[in-house]
Protein backbone atom coordinates (compact mmCIF):
# COMPACT_ATOMS: atom_id res chain seq x y z
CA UNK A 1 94.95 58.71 114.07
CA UNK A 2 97.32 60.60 112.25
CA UNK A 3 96.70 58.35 109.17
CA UNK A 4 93.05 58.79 109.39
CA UNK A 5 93.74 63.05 108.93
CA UNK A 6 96.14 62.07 105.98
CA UNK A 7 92.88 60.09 104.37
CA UNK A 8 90.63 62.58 105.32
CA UNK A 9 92.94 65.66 103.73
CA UNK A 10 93.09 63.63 100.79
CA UNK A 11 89.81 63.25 100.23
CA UNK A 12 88.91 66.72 100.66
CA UNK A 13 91.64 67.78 98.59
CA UNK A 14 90.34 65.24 95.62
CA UNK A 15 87.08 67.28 96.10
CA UNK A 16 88.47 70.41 95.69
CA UNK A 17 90.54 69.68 92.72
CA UNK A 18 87.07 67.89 90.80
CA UNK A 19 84.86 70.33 91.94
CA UNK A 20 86.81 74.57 91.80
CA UNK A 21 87.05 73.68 88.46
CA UNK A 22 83.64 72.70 87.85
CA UNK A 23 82.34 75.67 89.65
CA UNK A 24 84.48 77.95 87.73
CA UNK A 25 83.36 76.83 84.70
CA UNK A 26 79.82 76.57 85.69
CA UNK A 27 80.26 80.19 86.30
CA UNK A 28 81.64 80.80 82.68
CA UNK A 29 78.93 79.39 81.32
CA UNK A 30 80.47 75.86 80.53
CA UNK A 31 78.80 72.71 81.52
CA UNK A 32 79.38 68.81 80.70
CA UNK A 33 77.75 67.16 77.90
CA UNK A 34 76.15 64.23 79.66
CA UNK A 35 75.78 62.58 75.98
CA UNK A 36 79.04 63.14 75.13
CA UNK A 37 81.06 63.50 78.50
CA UNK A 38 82.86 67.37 77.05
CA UNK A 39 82.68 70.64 78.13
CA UNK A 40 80.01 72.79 76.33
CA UNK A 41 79.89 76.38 76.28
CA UNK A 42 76.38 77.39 76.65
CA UNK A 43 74.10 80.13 76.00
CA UNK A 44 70.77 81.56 77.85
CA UNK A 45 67.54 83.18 76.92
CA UNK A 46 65.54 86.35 78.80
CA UNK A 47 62.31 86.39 78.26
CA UNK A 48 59.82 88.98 79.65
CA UNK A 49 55.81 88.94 78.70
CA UNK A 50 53.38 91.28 78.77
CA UNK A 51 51.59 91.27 81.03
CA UNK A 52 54.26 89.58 83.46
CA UNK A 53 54.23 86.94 85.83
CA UNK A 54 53.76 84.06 83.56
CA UNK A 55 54.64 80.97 84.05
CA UNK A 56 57.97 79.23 82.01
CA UNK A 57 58.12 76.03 80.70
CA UNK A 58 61.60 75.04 78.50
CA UNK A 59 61.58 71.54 77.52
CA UNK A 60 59.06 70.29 79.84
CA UNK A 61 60.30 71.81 82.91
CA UNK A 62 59.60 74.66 84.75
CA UNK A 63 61.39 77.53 85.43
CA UNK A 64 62.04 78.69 89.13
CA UNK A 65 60.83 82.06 88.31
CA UNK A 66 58.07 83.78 86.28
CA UNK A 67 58.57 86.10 84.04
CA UNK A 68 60.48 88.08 83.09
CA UNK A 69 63.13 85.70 84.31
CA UNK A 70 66.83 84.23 82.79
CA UNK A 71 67.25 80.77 81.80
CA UNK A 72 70.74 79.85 81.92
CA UNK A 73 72.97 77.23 81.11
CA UNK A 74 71.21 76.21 78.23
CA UNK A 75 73.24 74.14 75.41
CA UNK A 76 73.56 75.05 71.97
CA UNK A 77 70.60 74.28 69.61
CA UNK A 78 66.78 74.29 69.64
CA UNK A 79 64.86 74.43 73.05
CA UNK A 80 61.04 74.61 73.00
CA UNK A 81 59.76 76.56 75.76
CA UNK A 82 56.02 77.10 76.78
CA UNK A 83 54.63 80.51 78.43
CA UNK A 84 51.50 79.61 80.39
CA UNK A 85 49.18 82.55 82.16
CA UNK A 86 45.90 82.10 83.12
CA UNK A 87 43.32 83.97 81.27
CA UNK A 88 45.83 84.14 77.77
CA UNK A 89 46.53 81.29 75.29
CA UNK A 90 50.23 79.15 75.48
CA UNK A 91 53.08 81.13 73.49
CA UNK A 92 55.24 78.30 72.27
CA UNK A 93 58.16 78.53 70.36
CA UNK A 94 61.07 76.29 69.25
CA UNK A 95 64.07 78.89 70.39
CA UNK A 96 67.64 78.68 68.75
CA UNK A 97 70.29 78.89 71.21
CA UNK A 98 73.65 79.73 70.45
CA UNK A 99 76.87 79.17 72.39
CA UNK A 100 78.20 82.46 73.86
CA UNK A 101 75.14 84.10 73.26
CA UNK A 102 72.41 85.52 74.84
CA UNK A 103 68.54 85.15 73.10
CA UNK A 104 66.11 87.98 74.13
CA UNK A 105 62.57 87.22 73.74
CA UNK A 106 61.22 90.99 74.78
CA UNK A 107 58.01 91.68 75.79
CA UNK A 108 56.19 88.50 74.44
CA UNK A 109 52.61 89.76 73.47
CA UNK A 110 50.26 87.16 75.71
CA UNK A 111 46.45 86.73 73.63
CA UNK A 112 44.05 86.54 76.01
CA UNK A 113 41.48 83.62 75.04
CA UNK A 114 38.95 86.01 74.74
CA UNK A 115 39.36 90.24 74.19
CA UNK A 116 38.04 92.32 76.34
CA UNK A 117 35.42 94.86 74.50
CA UNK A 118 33.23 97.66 75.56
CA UNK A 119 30.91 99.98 73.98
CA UNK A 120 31.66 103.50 74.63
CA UNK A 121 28.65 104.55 73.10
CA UNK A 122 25.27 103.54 71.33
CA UNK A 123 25.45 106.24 69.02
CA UNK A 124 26.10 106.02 65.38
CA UNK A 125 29.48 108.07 64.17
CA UNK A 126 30.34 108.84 61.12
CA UNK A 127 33.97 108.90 61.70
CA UNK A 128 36.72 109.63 65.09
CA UNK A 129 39.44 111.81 65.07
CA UNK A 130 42.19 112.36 68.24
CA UNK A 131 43.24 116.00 69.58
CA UNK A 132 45.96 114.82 71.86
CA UNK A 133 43.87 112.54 74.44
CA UNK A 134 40.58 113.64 73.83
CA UNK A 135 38.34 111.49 70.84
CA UNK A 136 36.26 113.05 68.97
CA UNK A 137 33.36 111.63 67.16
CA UNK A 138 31.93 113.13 64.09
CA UNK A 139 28.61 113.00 62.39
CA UNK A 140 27.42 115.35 59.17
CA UNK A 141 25.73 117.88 61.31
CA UNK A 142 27.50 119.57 63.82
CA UNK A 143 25.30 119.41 66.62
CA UNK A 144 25.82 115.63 66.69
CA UNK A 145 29.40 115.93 66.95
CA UNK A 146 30.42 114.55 70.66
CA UNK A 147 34.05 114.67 72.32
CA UNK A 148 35.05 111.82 74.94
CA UNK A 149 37.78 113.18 77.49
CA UNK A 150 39.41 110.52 79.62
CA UNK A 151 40.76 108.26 76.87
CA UNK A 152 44.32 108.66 77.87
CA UNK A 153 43.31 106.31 80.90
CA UNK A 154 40.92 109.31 83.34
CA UNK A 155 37.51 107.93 84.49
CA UNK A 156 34.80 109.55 85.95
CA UNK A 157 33.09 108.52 89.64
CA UNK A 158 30.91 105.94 87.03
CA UNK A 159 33.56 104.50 85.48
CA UNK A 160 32.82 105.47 81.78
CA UNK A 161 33.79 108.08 79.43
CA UNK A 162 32.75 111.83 80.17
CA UNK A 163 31.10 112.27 77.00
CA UNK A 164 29.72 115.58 76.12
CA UNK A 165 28.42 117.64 72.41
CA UNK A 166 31.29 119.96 70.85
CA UNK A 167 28.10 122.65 69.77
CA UNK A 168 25.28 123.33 72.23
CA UNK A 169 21.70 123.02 70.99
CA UNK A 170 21.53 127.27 71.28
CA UNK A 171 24.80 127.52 69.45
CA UNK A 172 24.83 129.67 66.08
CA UNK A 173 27.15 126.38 64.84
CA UNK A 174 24.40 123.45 65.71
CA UNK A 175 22.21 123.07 62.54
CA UNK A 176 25.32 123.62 60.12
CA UNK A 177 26.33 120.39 58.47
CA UNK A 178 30.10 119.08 58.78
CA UNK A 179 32.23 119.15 55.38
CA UNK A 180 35.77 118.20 56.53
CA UNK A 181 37.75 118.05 59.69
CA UNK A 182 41.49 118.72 60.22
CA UNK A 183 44.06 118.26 63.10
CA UNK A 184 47.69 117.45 63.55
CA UNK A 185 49.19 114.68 65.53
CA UNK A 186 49.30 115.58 69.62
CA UNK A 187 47.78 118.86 69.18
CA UNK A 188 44.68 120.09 70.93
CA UNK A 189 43.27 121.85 68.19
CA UNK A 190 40.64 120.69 65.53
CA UNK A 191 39.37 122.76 62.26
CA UNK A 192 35.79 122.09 61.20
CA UNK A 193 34.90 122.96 57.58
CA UNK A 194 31.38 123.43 57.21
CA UNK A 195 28.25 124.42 55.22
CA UNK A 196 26.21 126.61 58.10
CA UNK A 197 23.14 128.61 56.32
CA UNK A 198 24.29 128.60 53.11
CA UNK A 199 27.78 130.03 54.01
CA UNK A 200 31.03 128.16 54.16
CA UNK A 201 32.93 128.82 57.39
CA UNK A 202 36.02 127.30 58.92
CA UNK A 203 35.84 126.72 62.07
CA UNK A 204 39.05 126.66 64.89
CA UNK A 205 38.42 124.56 67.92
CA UNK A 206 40.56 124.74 71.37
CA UNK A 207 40.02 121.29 73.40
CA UNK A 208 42.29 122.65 75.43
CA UNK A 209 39.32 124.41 77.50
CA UNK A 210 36.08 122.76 78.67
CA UNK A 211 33.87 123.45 77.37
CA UNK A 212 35.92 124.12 74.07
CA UNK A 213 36.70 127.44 72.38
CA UNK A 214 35.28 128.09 68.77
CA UNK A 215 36.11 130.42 66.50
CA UNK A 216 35.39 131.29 63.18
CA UNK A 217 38.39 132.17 61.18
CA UNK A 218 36.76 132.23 57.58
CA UNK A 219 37.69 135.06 56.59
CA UNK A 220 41.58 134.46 57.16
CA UNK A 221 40.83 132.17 53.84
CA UNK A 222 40.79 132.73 50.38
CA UNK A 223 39.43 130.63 48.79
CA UNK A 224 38.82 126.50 49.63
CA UNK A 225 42.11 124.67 49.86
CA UNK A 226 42.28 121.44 49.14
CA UNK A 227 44.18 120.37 52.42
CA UNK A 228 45.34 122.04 55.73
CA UNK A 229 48.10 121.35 58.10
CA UNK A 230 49.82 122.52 60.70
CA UNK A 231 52.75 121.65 63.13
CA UNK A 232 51.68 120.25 66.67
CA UNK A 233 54.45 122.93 68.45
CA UNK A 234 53.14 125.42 66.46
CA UNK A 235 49.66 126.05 67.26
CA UNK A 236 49.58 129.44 65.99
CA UNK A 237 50.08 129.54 62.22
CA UNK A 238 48.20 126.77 60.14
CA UNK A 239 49.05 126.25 56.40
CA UNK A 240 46.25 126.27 53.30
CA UNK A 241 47.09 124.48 50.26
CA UNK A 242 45.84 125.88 46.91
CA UNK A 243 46.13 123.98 43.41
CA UNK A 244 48.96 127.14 42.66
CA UNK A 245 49.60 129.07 45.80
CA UNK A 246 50.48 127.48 49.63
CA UNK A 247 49.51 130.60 52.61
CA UNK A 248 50.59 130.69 56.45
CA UNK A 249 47.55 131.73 58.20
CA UNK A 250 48.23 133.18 61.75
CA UNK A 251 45.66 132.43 63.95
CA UNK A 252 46.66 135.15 66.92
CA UNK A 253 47.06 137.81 64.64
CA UNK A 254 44.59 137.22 61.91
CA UNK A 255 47.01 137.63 59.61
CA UNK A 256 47.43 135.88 56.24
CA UNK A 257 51.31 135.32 54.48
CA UNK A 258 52.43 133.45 51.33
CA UNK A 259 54.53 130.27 52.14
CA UNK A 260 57.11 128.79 50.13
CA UNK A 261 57.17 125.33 49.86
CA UNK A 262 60.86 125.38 50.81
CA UNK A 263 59.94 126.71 53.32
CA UNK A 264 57.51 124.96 55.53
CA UNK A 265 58.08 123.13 58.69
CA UNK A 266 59.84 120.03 57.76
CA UNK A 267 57.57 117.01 56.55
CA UNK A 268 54.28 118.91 56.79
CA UNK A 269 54.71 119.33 52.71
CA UNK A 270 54.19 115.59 52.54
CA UNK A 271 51.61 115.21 55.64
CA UNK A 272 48.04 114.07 54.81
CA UNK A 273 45.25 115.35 58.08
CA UNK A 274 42.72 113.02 56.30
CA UNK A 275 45.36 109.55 56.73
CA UNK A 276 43.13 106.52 57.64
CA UNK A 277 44.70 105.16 60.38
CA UNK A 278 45.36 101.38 59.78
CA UNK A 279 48.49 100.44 61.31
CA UNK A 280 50.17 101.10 64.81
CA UNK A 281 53.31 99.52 66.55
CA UNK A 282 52.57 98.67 69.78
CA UNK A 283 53.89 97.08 72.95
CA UNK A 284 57.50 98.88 72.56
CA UNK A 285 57.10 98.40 68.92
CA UNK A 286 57.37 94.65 68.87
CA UNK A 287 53.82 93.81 67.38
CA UNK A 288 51.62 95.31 64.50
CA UNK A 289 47.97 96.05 65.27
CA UNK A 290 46.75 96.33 61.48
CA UNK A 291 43.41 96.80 59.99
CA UNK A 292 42.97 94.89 56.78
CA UNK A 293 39.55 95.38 54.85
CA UNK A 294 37.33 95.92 57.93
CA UNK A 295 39.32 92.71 60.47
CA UNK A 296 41.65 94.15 62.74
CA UNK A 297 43.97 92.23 63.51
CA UNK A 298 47.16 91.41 65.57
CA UNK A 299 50.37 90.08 63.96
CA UNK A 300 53.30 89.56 66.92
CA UNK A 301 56.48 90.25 65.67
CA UNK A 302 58.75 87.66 67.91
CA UNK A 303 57.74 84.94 65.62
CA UNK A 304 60.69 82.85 64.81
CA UNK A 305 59.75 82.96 60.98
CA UNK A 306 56.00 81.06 62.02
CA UNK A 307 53.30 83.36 60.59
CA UNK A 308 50.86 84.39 62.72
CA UNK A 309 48.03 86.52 62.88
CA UNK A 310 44.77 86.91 65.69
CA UNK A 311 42.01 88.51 64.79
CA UNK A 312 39.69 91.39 67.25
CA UNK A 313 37.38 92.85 65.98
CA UNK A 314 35.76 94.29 63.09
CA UNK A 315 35.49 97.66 62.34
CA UNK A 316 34.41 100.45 59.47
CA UNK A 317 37.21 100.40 56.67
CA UNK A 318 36.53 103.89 55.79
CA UNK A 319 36.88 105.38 59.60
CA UNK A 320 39.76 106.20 61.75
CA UNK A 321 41.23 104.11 64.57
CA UNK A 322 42.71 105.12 67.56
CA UNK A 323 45.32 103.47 69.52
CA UNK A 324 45.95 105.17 73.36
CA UNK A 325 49.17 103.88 74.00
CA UNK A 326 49.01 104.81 78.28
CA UNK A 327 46.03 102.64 78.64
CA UNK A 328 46.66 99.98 75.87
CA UNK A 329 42.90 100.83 74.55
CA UNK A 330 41.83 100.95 70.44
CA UNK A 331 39.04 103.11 69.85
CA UNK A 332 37.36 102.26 66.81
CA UNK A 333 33.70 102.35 65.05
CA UNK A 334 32.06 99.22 64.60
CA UNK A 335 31.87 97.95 61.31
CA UNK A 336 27.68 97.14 61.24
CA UNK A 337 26.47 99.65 64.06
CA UNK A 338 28.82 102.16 63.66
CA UNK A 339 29.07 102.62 67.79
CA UNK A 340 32.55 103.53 69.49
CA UNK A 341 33.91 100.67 70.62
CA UNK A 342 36.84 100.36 72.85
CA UNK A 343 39.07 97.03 72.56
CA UNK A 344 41.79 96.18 75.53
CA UNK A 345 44.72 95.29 73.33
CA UNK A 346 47.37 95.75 75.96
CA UNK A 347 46.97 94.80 79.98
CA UNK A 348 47.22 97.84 82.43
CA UNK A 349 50.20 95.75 84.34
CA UNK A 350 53.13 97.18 83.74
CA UNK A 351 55.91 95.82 82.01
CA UNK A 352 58.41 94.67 84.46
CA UNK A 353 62.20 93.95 83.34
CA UNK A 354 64.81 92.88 84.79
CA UNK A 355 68.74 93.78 84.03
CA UNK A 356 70.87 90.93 82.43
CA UNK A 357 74.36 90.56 83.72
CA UNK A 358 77.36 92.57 82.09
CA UNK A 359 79.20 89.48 81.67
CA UNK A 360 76.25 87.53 79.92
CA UNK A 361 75.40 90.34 77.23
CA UNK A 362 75.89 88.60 74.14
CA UNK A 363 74.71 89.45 70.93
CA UNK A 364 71.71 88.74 70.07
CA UNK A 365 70.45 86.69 67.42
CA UNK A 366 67.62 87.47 64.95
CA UNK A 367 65.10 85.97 63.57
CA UNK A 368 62.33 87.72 63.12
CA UNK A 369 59.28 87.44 60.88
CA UNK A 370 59.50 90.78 58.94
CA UNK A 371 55.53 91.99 58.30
């Protein structure tokens, strides 16, 4: 009996001594090269999609979780894993892994197989402009300008955009034909140059109120300028450029000041309010939604050095996009109707992440395609 507890102590003591130090360096990150019969140290990956809760595939296997998830354990060199979500096309990629270190593949831009597109509106624009989260679509004579509240995401009881005209048929504004339009980024403010019988007039607009304010601040000019700005926190005090002279016009007090270009609120000097908007970073800046000619397309940025590029939709070169970053919508005017369209670029879910371990943050290595 007593030499039966001797085996048995033995045994479990062999255990013990094979497998503590396997577990400890299991949790260290160090595994056995079944190849080669040494001790590795090995690396991992995060990966988190948008949307989530795709499936993960890394070298023909599944992962126990969906994303955004942590593969661990992983040895050194290239792994290919597979992101699979119904409704999107595969992301596939060849991923470097590197001993000691942790790969982040962030917010992995799923395509669905087919985008989803609506049409705002049947009627013909001429161009769209933003005041903060309200679109507004031009045409040459003012009556048939319309603004579209609830872009930034609010529906009405129908579902659709509330839709409504800037200028009432009875207005003294309505016939008078649109020359230019300014605005600044995020403000709720828009200035209308126009021709109305035979007199020029400048126009200022508060969205802010529904239906809008308008007020004609012509006289605060003088002469045409051939551009006006103005700083979104300042809504107060706009700026005319001349060919010679720059002024500070102050809306509230209808007061009129010259401006020295040292002067002025930094970076409006160099600000265009007529910029055709082509370009926007998107999903946490890690893809490029471009326009190029009249295709807009998609280029995602985790790449791995493969070029890659999906096309949307085609829109008017000449016209103004607009990308609503809470609801992941483009607005844009299509390039042979010239209807508002709406494309879904990025899914309502949110983006879910999860925290990697103090002990496994590694640096990261880069390789990214640079656009």
């Amino acid at each position: 009996m007593l030499l039966l507890r001797k085996i048995i102590f033995y045994i479990f003591f062999l255990i013990y001594l094979i497998l503590c130090p396997l577990i400890v360096c299991r949790m260290l990150g160090f595994v056995i090269n079944p190849l080669t019969l040494r001790i590795i140290k090995t690396g991992l990956v995060y990966i988190s999609t948008n949307p989530p809760d795709a499936s993960v595939f890394i070298d023909g296997r599944q992962a126990p979780q969906n994303t955004p998830t942590v593969l661990r354990d992983l040895s050194p060199g290239e792994h290919f894993i597979r992101v699979e979500l119904t409704g999107y096309n595969d992301w596939e990629r060849n991923i470097p892994i590197v001993a000691k270190k942790a790969t982040v593949l962030d917010n992995i831009l799923l395509i669905p197989q087919v985008w989803p597109i609506k049409i705002i509106s049947s009627q013909s624009y001429q161009n769209i402009t933003v005041a903060r989260d309200i679109l507004v679509a031009t045409n040459p004579v003012l009556k048939d300008i319309d603004i579209y509240r609830g872009t930034g995401g609010g529906f009405n009881e129908e579902g659709t955009y509330e839709k409504t005209p800037l200028f009432t048929k009875k207005s003294v504004y309505a016939d008078g034909n649109l020359l230019r339009s300014f605005n600044a980024p995020q403000s709720p403010y828009l200035l209308l140059e126009a021709d109305i019988k035979d007199k020029h007039k400048f126009l200022w607009v508060n969205l802010n109120e529904n239906p809008p304010i308008i007020e004609d601040i012509s006289d605060l000019f003088v002469d045409i300028p051939h551009r006006i700005a103005w700083d979104n926190a300042d809504n107060e005090n706009i700026f005319a450029f001349y060919a010679n002279n720059i002024y500070r016009i102050n809306i509230k007090d209808k007061a009129i000041y010259f401006q020295s270009p040292d002067s002025l609120p930094k970076g409006l000097g160099q600000r265009s309010t007529e910029i055709i908007q082509d370009k926007f970073l998107i999903n946490d800046n890690n893809d490029l939604l471009i326009r190029g000619g009249a295709q807009i397309k998609i280029f995602p940025k985790e790449d791995f050095g493969s070029s890659r590029e999906y096309d949307i939709a085609r829109s008017k070169p000449s016209t103004n996009m607009y990308f609503e970053e809470r609801n992941g919508e483009l607005f844009y005017l299509d390039n042979d109707t010239s209807f508002l369209y709406a494309a879904q670029i990025l899914p309502f879910k949110p983006i879910l992440n999860i925290p990697i371990p103090d002990a496994l943050r590694f640096t990261v290595p880069k390789k990214e395609q640079t656009l």
